[in-house]
Protein backbone atom coordinates (compact mmCIF):
# COMPACT_ATOMS: atom_id res chain seq x y z
CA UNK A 1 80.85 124.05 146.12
CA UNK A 2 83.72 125.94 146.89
CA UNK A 3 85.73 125.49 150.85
CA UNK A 4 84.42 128.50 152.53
CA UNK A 5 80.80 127.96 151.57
CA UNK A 6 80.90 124.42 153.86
CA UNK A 7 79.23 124.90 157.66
CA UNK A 8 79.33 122.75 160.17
CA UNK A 9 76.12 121.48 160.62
CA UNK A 10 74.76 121.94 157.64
CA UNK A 11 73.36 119.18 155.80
CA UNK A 12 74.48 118.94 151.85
CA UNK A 13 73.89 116.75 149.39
CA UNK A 14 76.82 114.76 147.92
CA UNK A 15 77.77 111.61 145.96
CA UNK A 16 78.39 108.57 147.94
CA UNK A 17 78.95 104.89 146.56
CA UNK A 18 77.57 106.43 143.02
CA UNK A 19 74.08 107.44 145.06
CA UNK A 20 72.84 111.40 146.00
CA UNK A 21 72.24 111.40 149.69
CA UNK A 22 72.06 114.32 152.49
CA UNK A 23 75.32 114.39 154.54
CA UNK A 24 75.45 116.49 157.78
CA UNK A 25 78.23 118.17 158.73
CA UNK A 26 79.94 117.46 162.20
CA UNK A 27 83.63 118.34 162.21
CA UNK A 28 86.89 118.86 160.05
CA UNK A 29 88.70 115.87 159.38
CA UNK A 30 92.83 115.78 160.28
CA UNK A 31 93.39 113.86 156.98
CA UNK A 32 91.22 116.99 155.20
CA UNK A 33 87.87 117.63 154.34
CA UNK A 34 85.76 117.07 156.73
CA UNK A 35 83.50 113.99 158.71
CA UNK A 36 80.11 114.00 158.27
CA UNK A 37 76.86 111.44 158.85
CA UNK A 38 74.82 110.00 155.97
CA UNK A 39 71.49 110.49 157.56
CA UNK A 40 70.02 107.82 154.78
CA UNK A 41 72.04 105.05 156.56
CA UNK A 42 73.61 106.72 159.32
CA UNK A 43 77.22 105.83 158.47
CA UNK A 44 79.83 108.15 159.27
CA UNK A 45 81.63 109.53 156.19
CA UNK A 46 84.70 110.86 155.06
CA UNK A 47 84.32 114.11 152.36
CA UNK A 48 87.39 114.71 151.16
CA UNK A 49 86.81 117.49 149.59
CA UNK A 50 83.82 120.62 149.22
CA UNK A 51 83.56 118.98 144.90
CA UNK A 52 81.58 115.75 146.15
CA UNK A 53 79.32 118.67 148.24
CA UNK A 54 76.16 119.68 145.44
CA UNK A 55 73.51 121.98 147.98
CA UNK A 56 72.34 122.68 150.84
CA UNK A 57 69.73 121.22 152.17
CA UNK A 58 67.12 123.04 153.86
CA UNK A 59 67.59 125.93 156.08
CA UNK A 60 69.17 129.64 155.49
CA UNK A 61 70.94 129.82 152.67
CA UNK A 62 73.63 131.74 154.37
CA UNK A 63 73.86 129.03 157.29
CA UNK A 64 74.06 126.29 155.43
CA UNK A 65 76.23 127.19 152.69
CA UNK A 66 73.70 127.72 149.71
CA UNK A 67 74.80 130.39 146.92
CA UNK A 68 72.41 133.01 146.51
CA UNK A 69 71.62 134.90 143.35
CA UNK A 70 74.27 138.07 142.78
CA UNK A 71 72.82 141.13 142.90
CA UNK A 72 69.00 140.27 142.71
CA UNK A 73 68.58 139.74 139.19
CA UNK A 74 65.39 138.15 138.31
CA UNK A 75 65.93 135.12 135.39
CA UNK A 76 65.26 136.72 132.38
CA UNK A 77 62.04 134.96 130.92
CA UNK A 78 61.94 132.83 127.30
CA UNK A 79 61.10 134.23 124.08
CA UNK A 80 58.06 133.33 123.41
CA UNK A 81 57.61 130.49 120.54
CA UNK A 82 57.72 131.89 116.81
CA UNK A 83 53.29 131.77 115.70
CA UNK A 84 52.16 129.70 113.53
CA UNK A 85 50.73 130.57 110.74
CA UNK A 86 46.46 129.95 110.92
CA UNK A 87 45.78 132.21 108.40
CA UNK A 88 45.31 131.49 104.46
CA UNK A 89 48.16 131.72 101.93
CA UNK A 90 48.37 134.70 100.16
CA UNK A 91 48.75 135.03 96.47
CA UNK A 92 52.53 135.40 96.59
CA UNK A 93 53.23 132.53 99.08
CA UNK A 94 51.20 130.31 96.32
CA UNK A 95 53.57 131.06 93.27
CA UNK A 96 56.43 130.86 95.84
CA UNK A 97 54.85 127.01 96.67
CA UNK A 98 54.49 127.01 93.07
CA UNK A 99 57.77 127.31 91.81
CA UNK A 100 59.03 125.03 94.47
CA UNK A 101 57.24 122.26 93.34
CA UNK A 102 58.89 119.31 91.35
CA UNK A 103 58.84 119.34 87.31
CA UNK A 104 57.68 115.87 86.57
CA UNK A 105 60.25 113.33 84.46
CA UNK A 106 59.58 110.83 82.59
CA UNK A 107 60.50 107.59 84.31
CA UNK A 108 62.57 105.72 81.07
CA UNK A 109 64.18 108.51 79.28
CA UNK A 110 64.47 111.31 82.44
CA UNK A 111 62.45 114.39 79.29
CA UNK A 112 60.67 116.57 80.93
CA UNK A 113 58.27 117.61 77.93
CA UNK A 114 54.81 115.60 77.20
CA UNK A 115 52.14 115.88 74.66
CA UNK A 116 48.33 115.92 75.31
CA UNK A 117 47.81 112.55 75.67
CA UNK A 118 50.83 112.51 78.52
CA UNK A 119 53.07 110.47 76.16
CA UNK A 120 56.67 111.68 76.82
CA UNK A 121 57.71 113.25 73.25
CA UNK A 122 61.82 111.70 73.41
CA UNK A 123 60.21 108.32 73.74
CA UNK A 124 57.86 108.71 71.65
CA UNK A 125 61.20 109.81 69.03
CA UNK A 126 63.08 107.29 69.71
CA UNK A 127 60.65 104.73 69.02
CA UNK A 128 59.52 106.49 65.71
CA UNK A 129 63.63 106.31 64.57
CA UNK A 130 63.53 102.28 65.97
CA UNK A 131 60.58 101.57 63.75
CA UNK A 132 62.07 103.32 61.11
CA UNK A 133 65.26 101.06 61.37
CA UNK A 134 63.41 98.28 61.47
CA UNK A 135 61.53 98.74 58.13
CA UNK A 136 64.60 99.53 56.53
CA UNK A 137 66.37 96.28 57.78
CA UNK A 138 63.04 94.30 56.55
CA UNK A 139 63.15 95.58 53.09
CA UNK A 140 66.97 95.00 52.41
CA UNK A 141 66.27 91.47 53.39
CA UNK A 142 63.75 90.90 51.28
CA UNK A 143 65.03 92.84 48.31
CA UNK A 144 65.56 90.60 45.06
CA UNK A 145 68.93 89.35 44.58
CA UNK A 146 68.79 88.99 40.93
CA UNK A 147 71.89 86.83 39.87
CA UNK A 148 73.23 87.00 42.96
CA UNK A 149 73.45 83.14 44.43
CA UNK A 150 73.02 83.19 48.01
CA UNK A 151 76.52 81.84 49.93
CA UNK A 152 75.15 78.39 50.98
CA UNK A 153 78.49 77.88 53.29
CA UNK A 154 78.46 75.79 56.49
CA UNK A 155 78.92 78.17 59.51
CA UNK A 156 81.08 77.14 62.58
CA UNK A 157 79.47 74.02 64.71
CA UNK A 158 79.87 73.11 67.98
CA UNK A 159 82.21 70.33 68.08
CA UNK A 160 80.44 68.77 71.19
CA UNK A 161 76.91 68.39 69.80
CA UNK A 162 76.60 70.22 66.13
CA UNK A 163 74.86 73.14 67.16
CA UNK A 164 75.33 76.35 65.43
CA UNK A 165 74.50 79.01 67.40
CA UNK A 166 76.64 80.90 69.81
CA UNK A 167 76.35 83.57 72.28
CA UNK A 168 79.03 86.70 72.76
CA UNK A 169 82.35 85.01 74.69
CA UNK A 170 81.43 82.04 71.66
CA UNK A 171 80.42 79.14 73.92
CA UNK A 172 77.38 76.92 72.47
CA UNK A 173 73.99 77.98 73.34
CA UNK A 174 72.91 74.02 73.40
CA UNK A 175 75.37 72.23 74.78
CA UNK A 176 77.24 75.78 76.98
CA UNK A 177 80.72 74.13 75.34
CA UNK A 178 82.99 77.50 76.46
CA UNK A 179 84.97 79.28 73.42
CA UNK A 180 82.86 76.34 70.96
CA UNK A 181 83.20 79.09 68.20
CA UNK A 182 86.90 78.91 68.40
CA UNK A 183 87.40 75.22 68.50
CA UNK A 184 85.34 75.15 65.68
CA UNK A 185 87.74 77.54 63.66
CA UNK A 186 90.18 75.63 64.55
CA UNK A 187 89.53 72.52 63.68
CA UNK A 188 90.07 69.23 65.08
CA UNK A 189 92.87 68.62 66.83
CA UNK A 190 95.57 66.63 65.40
CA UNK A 191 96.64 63.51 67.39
CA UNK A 192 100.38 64.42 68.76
CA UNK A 193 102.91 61.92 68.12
CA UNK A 194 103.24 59.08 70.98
CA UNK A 195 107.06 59.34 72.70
CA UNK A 196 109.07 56.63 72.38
CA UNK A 197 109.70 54.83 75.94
CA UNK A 198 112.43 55.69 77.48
CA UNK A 199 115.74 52.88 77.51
CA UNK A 200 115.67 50.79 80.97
CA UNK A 201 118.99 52.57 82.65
CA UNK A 202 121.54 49.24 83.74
CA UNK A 203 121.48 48.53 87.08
CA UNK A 204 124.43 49.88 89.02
CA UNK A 205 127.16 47.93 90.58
CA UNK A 206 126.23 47.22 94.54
CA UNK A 207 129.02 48.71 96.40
CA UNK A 208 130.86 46.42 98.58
CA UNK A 209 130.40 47.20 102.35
CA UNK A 210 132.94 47.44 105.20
CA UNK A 211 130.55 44.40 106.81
CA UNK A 212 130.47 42.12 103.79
CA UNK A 213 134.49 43.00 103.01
CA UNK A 214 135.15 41.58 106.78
CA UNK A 215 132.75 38.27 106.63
CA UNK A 216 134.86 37.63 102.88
CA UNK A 217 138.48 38.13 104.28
CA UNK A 218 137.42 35.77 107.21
CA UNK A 219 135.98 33.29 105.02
CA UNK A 220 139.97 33.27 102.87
CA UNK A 221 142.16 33.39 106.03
CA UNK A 222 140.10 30.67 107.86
CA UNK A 223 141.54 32.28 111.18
CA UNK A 224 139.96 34.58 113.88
CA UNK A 225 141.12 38.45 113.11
CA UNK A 226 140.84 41.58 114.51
CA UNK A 227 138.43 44.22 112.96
CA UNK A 228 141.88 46.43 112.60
CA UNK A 229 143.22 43.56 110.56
CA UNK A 230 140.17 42.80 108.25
CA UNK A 231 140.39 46.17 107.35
CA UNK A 232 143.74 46.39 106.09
CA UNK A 233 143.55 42.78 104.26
CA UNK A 234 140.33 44.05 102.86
CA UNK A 235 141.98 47.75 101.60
CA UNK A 236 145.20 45.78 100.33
CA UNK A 237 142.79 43.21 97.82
CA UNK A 238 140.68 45.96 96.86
CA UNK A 239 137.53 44.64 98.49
CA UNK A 240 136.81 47.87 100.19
CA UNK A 241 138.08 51.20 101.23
CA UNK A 242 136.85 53.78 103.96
CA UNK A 243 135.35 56.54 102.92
CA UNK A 244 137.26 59.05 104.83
CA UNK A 245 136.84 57.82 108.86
CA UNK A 246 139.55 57.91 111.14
CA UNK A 247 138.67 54.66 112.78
CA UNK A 248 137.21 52.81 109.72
CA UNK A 249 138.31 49.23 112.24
CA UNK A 250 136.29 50.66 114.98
CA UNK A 251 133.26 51.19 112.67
CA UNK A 252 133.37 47.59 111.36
CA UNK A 253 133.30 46.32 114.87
CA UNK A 254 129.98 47.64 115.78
CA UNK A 255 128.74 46.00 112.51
CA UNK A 256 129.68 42.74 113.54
CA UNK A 257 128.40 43.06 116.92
CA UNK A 258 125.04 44.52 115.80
CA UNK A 259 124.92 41.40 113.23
CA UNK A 260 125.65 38.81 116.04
CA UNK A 261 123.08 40.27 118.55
CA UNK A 262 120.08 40.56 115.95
CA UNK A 263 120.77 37.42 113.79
CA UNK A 264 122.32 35.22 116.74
CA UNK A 265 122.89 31.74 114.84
CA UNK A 266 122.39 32.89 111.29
CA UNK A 267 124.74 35.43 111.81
CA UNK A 268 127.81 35.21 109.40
CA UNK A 269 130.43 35.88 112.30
CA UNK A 270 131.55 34.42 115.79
CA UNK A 271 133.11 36.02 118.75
CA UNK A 272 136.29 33.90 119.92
CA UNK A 273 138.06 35.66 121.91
CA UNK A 274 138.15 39.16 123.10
CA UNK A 275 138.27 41.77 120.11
CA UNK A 276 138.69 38.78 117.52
CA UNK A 277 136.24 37.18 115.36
CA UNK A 278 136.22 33.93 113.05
CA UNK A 279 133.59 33.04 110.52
CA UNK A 280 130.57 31.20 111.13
CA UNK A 281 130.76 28.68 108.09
């Protein structure tokens, strides 16, 4: 509905919480639209605007807002439905039925031409040219050879289980070997020579450690040493050399430590004093 059709007082119908109810009327709202009454639940209600408004509801059309038909046109009424047809077909609507109707095909070959019996005739030519074939086939095989001796050569077996017979991709029909035909062109395989076994490498040389240099330069000297000194009597003899480090002595003495604390007695070095160590033997 449009703004100026909406009278106070009037009771409309409108959309509220998804549900067609009558609404009345009673003021304008200062927010806009206007306040009205659901007279379903007797709520007040807020309609914000003359869209959720569908008709009026009862009363003058003029009083309560309802559109009236322009100009006093009457609805124009419905054609009436096309008639159907009760009488009898003509002549001319039975050859148009006629020619409508489906030419018959025969169901293996799709020909469309038949003799009196209903036999399609392309079959029936097709099988005439088959049986043909076939008597031709039967009378070459049984022709007389004359001199010629028949080839009494072994065909292709199976190499699985003997059989001769095969089916298109050449596996055996007996035994289902796959590519059977093949194999059995080929021939058996021949046995590849065995390699020789390869030559046991020599062990490698165990490389001396930084540990086992120390516990061997303290065994010589007999006398407690510093790690810083076990490594240069061990780099001057040859017994070991670091790697690269910058504190090769400082790396030693957290070997010895770690061998003292896990092996305790067994343990191939001895704390004497602070930063020196002796041998345990």
């Amino acid at each position: 509905m449009k703004k100026n059709e909406v009278k106070l007082g009037g009771v409309y119908t409108a959309k509220v919480t998804n549900k067609l109810v009558q609404v009345r009327i009673d003021a304008e709202s200062r927010y806009g639209g206007w306040d009205g009454t659901n007279l379903a639940s007797g709520k007040k209600v807020r309609i914000k605007s003359p869209a959720r408004l569908r008709t009026a509801v009862g009363g003058d059309g003029a009083a309560t807002g309802a559109k009236k038909p322009k100009g006093g046109k009457k609805a124009k009424a419905r054609p009436e439905a096309q008639q159907v047809q009760t009488s009898a077909p003509t002549g001319g609507d039975v050859a148009t039925v006629g020619a409508m109707a489906p030419v018959p095909t025969c169901s293996s070959c799709g020909g469309t031409e038949f003799d009196e019996d209903g036999n399609c005739t392309s079959c029936q030519k097709a099988e005439d040219l088959a049986t043909e074939a076939a008597e031709a086939l039967d009378k070459a095989l049984h022709a007389p050879t004359g001199d010629i001796e028949p080839d009494t050569t072994p065909g292709p077996a199976c190499p699985n289980c003997g059989g001769t017979n095969f089916d298109e991709d050449g596996d055996c029909t007996k035994c289902w070997e796959p590519n059977a035909r093949g194999k059995a062109d080929k021939g058996p395989k021949a046995d590849k020579p065995k390699r020789a076994p390869r030559a046991k490498k020599e062990p490698k040389e165990k490389r001396t450690s930084g540990l086992d240099a120390a516990a061997k330069v303290l065994e010589e000297s007999g006398q407690p040493m510093t790690p810083k000194e076990m490594v240069e009597v061990a780099e001057a003899k040859g017994y070991w050399k670091s790697p690269g480090g910058k504190t090769p002595h400082a790396t030693v003495y957290s070997a010895i430590i770690r061998e003292i604390a896990k092996k305790g007695d067994a343990s191939r070095f001895v704390k004497t004093e602070r930063g020196k160590f002796a041998t345990s033997k």
